[in-house]
Protein backbone atom coordinates (compact mmCIF):
# COMPACT_ATOMS: atom_id res chain seq x y z
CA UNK A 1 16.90 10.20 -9.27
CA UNK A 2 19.18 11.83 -6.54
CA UNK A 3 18.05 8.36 -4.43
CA UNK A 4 20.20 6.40 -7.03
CA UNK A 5 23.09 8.91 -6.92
CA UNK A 6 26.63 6.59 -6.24
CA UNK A 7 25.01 2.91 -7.50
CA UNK A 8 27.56 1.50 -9.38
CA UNK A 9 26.22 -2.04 -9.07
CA UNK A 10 23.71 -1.95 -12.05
CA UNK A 11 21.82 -5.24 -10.23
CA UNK A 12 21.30 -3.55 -7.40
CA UNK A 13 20.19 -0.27 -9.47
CA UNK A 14 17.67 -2.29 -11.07
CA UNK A 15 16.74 -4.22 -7.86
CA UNK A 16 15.99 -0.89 -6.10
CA UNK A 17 14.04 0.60 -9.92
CA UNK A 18 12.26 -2.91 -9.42
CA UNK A 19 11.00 -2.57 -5.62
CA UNK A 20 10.00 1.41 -6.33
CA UNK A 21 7.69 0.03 -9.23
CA UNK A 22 6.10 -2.84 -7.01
CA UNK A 23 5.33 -0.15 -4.39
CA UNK A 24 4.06 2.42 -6.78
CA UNK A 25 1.77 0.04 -8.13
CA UNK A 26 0.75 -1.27 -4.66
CA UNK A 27 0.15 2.59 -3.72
CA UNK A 28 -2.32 2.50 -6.78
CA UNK A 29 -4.24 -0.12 -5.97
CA UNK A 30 -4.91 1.01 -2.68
CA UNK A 31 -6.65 4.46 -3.86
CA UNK A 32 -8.45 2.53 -6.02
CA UNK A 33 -10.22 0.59 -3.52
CA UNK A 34 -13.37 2.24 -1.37
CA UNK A 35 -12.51 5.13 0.07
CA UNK A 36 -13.40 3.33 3.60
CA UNK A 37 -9.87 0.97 2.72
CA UNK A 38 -8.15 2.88 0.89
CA UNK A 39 -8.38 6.13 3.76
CA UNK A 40 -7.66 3.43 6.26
CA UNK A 41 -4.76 1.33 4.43
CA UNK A 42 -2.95 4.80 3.60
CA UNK A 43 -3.39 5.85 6.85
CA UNK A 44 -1.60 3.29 8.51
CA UNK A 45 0.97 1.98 5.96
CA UNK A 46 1.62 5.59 4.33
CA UNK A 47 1.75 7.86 7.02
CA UNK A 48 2.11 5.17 10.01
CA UNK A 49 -0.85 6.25 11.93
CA UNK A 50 -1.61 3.49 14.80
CA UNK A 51 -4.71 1.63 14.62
CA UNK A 52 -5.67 3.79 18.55
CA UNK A 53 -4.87 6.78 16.13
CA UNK A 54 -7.04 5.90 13.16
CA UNK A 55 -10.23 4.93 15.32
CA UNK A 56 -9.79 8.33 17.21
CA UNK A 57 -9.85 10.55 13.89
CA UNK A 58 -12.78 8.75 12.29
CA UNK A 59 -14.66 7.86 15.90
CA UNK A 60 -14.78 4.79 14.92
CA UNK A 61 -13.70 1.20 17.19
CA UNK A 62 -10.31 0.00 16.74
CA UNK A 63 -11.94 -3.30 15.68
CA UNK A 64 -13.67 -1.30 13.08
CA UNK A 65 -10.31 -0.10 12.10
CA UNK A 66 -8.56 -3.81 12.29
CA UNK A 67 -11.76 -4.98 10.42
CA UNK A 68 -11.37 -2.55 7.63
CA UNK A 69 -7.63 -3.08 7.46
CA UNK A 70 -7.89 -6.50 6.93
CA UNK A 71 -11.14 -6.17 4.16
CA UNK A 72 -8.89 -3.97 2.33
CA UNK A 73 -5.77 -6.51 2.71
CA UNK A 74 -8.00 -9.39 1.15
CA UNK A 75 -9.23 -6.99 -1.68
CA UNK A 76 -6.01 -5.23 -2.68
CA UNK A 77 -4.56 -8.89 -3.48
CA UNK A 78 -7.00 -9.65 -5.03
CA UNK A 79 -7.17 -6.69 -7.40
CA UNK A 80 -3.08 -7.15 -7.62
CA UNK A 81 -3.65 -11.04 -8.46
CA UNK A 82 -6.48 -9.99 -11.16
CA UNK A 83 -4.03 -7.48 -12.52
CA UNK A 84 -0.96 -10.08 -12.45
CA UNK A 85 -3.30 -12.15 -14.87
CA UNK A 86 -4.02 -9.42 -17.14
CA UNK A 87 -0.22 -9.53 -17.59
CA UNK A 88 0.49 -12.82 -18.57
């Protein structure tokens, strides 16, 4: 809560509730994919890992890398859009 310490603008308090929620949810989704996306995707959006970095601690290719990023990119929306139904 300390992060919302001094908002007196309740729009913006809810805009920044709002964007925490989205990203918690996104964070979700991405350890529920395969472990080979979801290691990968937290790896370089979580803790910012290059994809030279990533290829070096798994020995794989950094096309292997770019290839899984972008597999798990494809299936996280997905999951999100499924879940977005779900919703509504």
């Amino acid at each position: 809560i300390d992060e919302y310490d001094g908002i007196c603008d309740e729009d913006e308090f809810f805009e920044r509730l709002n964007i925490r929620e989205r990203l918690d949810r996104v964070m979700k989704a991405i350890e529920a994919l395969d472990d080979i996306y979801s290691i990968t995707m937290l790896d370089y959006y979580k803790y910012q890992m290059d994809v030279k970095q990533i290829a070096r601690s798994y020995g794989i290719s950094e096309k292997a890398v770019c290839s899984r990023l972008n597999r798990g990119r494809e299936l996280l929306i997905k999951m999100l859009e499924k879940e977005e139904t779900k919703w509504k």
